[in-house]
N, C-alpha and C. Protein backbone atom coordinates (compact mmCIF):
# COMPACT_ATOMS: atom_id res chain seq x y z
N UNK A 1 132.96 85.58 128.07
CA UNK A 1 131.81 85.89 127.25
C UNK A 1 130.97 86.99 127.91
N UNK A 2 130.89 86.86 129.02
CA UNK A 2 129.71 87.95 129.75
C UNK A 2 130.10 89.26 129.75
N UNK A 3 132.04 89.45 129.95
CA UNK A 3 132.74 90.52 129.53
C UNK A 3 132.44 91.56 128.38
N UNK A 4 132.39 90.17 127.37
CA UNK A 4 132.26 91.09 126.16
C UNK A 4 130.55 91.29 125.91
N UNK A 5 129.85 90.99 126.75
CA UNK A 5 128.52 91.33 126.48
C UNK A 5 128.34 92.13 127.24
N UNK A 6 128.98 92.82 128.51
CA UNK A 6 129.03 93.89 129.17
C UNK A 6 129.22 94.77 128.48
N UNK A 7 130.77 94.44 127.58
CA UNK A 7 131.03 96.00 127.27
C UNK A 7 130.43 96.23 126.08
N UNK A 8 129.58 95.53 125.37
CA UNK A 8 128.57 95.84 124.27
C UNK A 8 127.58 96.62 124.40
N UNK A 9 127.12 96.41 126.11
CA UNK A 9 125.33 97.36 126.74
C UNK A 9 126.29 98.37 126.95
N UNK A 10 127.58 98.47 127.70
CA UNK A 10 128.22 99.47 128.24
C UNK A 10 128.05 100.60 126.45
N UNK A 11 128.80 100.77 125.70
CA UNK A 11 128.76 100.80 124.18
C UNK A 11 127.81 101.29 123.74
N UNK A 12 126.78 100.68 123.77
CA UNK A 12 125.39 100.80 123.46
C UNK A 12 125.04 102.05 123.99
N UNK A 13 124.90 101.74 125.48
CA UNK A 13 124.61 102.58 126.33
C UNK A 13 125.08 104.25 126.14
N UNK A 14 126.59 104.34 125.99
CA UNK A 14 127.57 105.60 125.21
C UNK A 14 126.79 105.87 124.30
N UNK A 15 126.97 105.18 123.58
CA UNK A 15 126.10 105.68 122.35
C UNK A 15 124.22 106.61 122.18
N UNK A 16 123.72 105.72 122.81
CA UNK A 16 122.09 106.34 123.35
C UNK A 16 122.51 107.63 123.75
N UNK A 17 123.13 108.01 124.62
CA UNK A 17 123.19 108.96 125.58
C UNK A 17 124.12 110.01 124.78
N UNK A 18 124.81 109.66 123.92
CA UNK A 18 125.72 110.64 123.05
C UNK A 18 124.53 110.89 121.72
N UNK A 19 124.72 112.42 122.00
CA UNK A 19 124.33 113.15 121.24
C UNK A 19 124.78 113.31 119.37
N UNK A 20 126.14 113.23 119.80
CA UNK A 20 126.49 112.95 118.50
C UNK A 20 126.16 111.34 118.16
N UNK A 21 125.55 110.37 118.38
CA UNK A 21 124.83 109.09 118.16
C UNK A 21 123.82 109.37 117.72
N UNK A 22 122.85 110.29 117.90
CA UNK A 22 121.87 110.82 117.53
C UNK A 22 121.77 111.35 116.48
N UNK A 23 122.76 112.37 115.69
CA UNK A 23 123.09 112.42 114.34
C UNK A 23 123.11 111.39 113.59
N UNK A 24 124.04 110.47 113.89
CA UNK A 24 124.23 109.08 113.00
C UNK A 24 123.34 108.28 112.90
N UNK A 25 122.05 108.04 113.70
CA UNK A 25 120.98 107.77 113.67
C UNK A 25 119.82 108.31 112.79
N UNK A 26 119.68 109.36 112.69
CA UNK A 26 118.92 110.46 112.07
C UNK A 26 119.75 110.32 110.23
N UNK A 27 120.67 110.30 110.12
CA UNK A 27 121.35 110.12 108.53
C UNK A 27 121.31 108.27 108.42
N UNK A 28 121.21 107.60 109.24
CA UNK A 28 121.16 106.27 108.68
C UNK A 28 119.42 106.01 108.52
N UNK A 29 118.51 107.03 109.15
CA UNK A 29 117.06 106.94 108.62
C UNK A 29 116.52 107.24 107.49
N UNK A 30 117.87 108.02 107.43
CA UNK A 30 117.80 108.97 106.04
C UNK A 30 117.81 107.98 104.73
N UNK A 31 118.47 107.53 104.80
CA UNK A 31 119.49 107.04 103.87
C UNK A 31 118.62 105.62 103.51
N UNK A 32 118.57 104.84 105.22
CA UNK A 32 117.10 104.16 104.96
C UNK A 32 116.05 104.53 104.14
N UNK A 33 115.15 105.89 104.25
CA UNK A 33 114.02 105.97 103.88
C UNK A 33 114.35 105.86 102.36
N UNK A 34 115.55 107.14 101.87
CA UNK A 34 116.25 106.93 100.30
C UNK A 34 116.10 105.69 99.66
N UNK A 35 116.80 104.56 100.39
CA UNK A 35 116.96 103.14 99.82
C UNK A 35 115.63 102.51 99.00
N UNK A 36 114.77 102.99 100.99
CA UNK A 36 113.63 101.78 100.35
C UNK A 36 112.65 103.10 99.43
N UNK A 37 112.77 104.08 99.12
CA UNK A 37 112.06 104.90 97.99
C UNK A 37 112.82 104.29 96.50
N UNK A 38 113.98 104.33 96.91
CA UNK A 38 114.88 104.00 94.90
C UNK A 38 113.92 102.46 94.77
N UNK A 39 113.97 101.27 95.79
CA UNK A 39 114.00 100.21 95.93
C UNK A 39 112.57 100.32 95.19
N UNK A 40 111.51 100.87 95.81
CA UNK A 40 110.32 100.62 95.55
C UNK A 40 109.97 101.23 94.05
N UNK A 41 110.37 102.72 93.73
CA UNK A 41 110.64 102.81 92.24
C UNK A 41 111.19 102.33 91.36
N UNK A 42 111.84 101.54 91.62
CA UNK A 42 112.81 100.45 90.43
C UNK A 42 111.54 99.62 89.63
N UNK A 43 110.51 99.09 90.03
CA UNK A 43 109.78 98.28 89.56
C UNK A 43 109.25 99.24 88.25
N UNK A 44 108.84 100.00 88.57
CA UNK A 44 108.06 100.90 87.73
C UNK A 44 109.09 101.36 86.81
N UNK A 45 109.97 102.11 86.94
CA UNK A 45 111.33 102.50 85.96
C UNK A 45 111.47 101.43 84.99
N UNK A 46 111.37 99.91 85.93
CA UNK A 46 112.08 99.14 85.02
C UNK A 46 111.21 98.40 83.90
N UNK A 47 109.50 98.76 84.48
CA UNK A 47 108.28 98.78 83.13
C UNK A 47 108.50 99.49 82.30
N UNK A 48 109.12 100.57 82.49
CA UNK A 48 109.02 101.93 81.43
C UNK A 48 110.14 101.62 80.52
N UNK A 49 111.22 101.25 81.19
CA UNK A 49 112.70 101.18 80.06
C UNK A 49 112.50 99.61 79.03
N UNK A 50 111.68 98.46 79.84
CA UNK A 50 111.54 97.60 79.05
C UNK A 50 110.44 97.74 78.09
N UNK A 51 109.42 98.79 77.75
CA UNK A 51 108.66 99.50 76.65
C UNK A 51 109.66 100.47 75.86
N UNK A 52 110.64 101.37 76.83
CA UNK A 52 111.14 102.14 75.21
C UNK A 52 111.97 101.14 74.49
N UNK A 53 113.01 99.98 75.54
CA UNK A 53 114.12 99.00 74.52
C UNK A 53 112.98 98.58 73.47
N UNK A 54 111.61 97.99 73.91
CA UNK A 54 110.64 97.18 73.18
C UNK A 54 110.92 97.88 72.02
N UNK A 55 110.68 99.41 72.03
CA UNK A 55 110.08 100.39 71.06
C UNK A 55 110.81 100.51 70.24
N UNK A 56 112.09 100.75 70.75
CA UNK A 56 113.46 100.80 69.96
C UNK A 56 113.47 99.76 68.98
N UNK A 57 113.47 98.21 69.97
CA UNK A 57 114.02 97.11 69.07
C UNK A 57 113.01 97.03 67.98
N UNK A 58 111.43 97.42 67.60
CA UNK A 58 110.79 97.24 67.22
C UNK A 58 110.77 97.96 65.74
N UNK A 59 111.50 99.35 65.57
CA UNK A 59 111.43 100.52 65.25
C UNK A 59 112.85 99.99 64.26
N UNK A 60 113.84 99.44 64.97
CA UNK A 60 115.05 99.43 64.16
C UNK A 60 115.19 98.12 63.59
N UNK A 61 114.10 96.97 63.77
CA UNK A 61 113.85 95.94 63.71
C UNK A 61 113.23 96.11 62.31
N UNK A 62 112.40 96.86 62.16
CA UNK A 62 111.51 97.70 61.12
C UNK A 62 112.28 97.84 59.81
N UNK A 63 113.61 98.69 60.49
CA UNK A 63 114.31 99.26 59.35
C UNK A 63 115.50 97.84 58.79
N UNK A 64 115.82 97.38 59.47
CA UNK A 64 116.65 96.05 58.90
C UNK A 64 115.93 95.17 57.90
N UNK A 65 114.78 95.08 58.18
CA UNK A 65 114.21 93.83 56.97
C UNK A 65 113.50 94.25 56.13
């Protein structure tokens, strides 16, 4: 067990110090910040689309009866 927790800091460690780690870091912040922006606009999008279906169903609801 301590082996494989060595070569995990060892790993780790490669990684910090590699430059190209630093890229992959920098695009997974990215991609982070992306997420939680879609994540946090969804609420609002999904007020707006449940007023036009409303509008729709209301409109063609209209014309059926």
């Amino acid at each position: 067990m301590r082996d494989v927790l060595d070569n995990w800091v060892l790993r780790l460690q490669i990684l910090i110090n590699d430059k190209e780690g630093q890229d992959l870091v920098e695009y997974a912040l990215v991609v982070a910040t992306v997420a939680f922006g879609a994540t946090a606009g969804m609420s609002s999008m999904a007020s707006g689309l449940n007023k036009a279906f409303r509008q729709v169903s209301t409109t063609v609801g209209s014309y059926i009866t």
